[in-house]
C-alpha atoms as a PDB file:
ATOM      1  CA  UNK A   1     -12.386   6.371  25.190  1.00  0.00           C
ATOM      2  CA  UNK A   2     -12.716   9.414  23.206  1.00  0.00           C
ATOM      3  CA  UNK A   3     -13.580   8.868  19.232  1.00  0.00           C
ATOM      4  CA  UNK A   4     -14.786  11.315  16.889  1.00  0.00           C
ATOM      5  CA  UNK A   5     -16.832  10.548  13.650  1.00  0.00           C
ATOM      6  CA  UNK A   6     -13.891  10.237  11.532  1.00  0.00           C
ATOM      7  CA  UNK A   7     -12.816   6.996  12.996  1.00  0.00           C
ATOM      8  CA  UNK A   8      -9.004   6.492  10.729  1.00  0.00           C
ATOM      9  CA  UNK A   9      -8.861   9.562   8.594  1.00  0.00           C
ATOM     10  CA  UNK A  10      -5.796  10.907  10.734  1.00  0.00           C
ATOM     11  CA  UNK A  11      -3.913   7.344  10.075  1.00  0.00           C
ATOM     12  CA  UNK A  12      -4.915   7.547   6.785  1.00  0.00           C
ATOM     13  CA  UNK A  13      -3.660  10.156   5.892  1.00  0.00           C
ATOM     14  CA  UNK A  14      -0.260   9.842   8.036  1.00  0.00           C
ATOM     15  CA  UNK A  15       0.563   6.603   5.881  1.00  0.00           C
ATOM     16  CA  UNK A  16      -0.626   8.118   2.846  1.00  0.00           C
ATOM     17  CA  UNK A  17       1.616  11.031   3.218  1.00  0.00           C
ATOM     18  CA  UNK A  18       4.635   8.399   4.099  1.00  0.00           C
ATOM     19  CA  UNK A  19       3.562   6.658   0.741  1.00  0.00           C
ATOM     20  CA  UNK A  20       3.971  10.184  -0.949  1.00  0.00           C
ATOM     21  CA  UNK A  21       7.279  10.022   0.545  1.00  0.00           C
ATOM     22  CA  UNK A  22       8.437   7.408  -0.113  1.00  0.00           C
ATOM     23  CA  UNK A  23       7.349   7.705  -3.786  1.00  0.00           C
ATOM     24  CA  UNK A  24       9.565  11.070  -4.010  1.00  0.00           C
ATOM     25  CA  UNK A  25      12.379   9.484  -2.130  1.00  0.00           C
ATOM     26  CA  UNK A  26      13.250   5.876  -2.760  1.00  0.00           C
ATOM     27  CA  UNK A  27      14.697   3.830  -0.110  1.00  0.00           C
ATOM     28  CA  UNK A  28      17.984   1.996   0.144  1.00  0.00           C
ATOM     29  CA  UNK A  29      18.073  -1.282  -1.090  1.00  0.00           C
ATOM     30  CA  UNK A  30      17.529  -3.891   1.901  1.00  0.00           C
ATOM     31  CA  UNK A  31      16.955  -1.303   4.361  1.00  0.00           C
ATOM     32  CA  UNK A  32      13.668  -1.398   6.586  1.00  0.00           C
ATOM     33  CA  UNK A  33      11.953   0.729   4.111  1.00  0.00           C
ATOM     34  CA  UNK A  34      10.151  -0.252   1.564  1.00  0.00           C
ATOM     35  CA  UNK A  35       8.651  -3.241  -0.407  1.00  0.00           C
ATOM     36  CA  UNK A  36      10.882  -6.203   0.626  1.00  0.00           C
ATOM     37  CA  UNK A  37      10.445  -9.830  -1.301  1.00  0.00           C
ATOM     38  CA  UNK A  38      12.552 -12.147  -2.774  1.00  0.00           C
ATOM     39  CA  UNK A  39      11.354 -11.373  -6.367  1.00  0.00           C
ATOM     40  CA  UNK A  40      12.152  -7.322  -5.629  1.00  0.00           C
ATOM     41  CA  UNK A  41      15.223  -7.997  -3.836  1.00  0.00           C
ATOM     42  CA  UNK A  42      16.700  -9.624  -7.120  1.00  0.00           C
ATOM     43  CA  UNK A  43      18.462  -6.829  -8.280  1.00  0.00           C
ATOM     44  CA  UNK A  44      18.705  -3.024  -8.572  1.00  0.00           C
ATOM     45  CA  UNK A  45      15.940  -2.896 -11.348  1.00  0.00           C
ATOM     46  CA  UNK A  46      12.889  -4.914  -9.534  1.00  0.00           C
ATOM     47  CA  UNK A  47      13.646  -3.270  -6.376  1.00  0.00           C
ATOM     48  CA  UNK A  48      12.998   0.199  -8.003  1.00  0.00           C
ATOM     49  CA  UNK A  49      10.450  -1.355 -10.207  1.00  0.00           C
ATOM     50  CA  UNK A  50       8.031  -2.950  -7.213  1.00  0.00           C
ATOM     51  CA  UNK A  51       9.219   0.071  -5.026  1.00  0.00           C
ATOM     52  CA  UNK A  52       7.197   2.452  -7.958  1.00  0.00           C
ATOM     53  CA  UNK A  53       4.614   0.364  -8.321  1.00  0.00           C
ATOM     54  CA  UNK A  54       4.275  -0.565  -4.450  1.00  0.00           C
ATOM     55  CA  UNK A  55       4.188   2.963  -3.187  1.00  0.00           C
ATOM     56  CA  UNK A  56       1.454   4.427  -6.584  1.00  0.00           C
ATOM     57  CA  UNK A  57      -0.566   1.414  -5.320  1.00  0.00           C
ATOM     58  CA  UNK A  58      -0.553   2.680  -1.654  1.00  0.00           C
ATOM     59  CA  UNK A  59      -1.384   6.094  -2.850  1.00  0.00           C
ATOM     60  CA  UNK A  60      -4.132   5.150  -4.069  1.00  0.00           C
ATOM     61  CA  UNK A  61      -5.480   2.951  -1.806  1.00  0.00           C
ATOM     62  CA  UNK A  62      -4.984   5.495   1.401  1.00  0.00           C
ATOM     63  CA  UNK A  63      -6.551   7.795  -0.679  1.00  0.00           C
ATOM     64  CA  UNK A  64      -9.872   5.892  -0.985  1.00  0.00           C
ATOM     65  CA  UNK A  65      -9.463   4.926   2.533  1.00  0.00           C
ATOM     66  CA  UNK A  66      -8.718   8.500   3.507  1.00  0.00           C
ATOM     67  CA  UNK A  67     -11.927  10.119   1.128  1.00  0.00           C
ATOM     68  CA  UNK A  68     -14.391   7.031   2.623  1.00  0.00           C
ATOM     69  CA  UNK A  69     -13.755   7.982   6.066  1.00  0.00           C
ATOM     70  CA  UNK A  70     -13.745  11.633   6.003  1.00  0.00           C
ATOM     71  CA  UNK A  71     -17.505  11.504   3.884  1.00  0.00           C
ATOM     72  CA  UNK A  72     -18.547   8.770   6.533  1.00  0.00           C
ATOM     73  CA  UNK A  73     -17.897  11.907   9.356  1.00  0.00           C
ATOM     74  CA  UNK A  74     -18.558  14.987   6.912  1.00  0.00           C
ATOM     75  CA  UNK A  75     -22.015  13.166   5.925  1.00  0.00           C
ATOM     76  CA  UNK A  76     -22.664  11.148   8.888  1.00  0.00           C
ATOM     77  CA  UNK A  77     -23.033   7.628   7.535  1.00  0.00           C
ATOM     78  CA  UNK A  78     -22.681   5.250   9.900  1.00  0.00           C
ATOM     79  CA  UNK A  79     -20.652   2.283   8.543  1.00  0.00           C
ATOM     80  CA  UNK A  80     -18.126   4.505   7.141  1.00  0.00           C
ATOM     81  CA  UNK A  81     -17.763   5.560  10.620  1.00  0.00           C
ATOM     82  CA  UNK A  82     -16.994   2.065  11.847  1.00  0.00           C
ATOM     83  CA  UNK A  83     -13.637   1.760  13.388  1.00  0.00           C
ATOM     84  CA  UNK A  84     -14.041  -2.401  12.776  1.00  0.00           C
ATOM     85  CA  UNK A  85     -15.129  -1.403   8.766  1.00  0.00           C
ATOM     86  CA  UNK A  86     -11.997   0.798   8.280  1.00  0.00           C
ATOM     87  CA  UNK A  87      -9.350  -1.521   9.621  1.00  0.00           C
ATOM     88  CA  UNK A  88     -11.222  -4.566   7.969  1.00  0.00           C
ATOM     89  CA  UNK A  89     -10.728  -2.202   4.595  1.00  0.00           C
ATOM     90  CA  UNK A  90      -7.450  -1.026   5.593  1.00  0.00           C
ATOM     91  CA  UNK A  91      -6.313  -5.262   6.135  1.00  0.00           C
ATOM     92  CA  UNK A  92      -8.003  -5.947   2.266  1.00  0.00           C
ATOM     93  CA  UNK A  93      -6.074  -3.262   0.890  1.00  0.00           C
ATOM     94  CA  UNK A  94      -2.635  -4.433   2.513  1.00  0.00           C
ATOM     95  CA  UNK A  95      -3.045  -7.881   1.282  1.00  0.00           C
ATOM     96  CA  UNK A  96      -4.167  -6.446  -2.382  1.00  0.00           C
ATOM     97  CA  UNK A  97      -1.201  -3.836  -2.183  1.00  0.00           C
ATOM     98  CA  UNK A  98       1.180  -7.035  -1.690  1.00  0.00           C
ATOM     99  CA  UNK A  99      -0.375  -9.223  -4.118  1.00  0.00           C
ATOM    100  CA  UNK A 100      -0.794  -6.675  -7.020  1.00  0.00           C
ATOM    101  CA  UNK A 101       2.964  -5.855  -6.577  1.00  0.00           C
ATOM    102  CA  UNK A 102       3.674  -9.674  -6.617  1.00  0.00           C
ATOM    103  CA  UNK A 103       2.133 -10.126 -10.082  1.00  0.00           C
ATOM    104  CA  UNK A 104       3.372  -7.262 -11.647  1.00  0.00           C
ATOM    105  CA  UNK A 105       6.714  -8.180 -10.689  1.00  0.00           C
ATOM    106  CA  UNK A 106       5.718 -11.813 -12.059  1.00  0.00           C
ATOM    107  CA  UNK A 107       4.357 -10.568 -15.442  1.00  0.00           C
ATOM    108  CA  UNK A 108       7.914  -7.683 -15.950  1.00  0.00           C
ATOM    109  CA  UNK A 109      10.425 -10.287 -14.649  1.00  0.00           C
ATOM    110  CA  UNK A 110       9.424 -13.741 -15.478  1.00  0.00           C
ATOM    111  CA  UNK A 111      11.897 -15.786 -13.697  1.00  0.00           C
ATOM    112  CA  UNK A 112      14.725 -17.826 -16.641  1.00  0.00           C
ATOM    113  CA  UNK A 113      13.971 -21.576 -16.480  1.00  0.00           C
ATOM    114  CA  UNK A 114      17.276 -23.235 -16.602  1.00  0.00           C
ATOM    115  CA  UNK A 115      17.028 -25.000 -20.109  1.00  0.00           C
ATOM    116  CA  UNK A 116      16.525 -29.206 -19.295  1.00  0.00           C
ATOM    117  CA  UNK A 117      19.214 -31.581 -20.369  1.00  0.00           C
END
């Protein structure tokens, strides 16, 4: 099995390019693409909203992912090079991608409380 010292940068930087994408071109409502919960599927408005704020947050993240792998191979450090480190980071920043967009959806559309009788 061939690997070279930049372990992820190339699927780094493919999904961070998608994110780009996607930023530019927002998908369809209910399609495969995108950020899909049951607080963003609500309406038109949170499903733009967490589709924004979903896709910035991936930028960012693949970009850190993408610059920490690429100086792990430029300046040969070791656990930057790590396949296992990468994918570990790459699982964190999933889960903090989802959650972030959770609470921000939270905190802009509080849900109505019916009023109690």
């Amino acid at each position: 099995m061939a690997t070279n010292s930049f372990g992820l940068a190339p699927g780094f930087l493919v999904i961070l390019i998608i994110w780009i994408y996607q930023k530019i071109r927002m998908p369809k409502m209910r399609s495969l693409a995108g950020y899909m919960s049951r607080r963003a599927i609500k309406d038109e408005e949170t499903w733009q909203f967490a589709q924004r704020f979903y896709s910035m947050f991936g930028i960012e993240i693949f970009t850190i992912l993408f610059i920490g792998s690429v100086c792990g191979g430029l300046f040969n450090i070791a656990w930057l090079q790590s396949i296992n480190m990468q994918a570990l980071a790459l699982g964190i920043g999933l889960v903090l991608q989802n959650v972030a967009t959770e609470r921000e959806l939270r905190l802009q559309y509080p849900e109505k409380k019916a009023p109690k009788h």
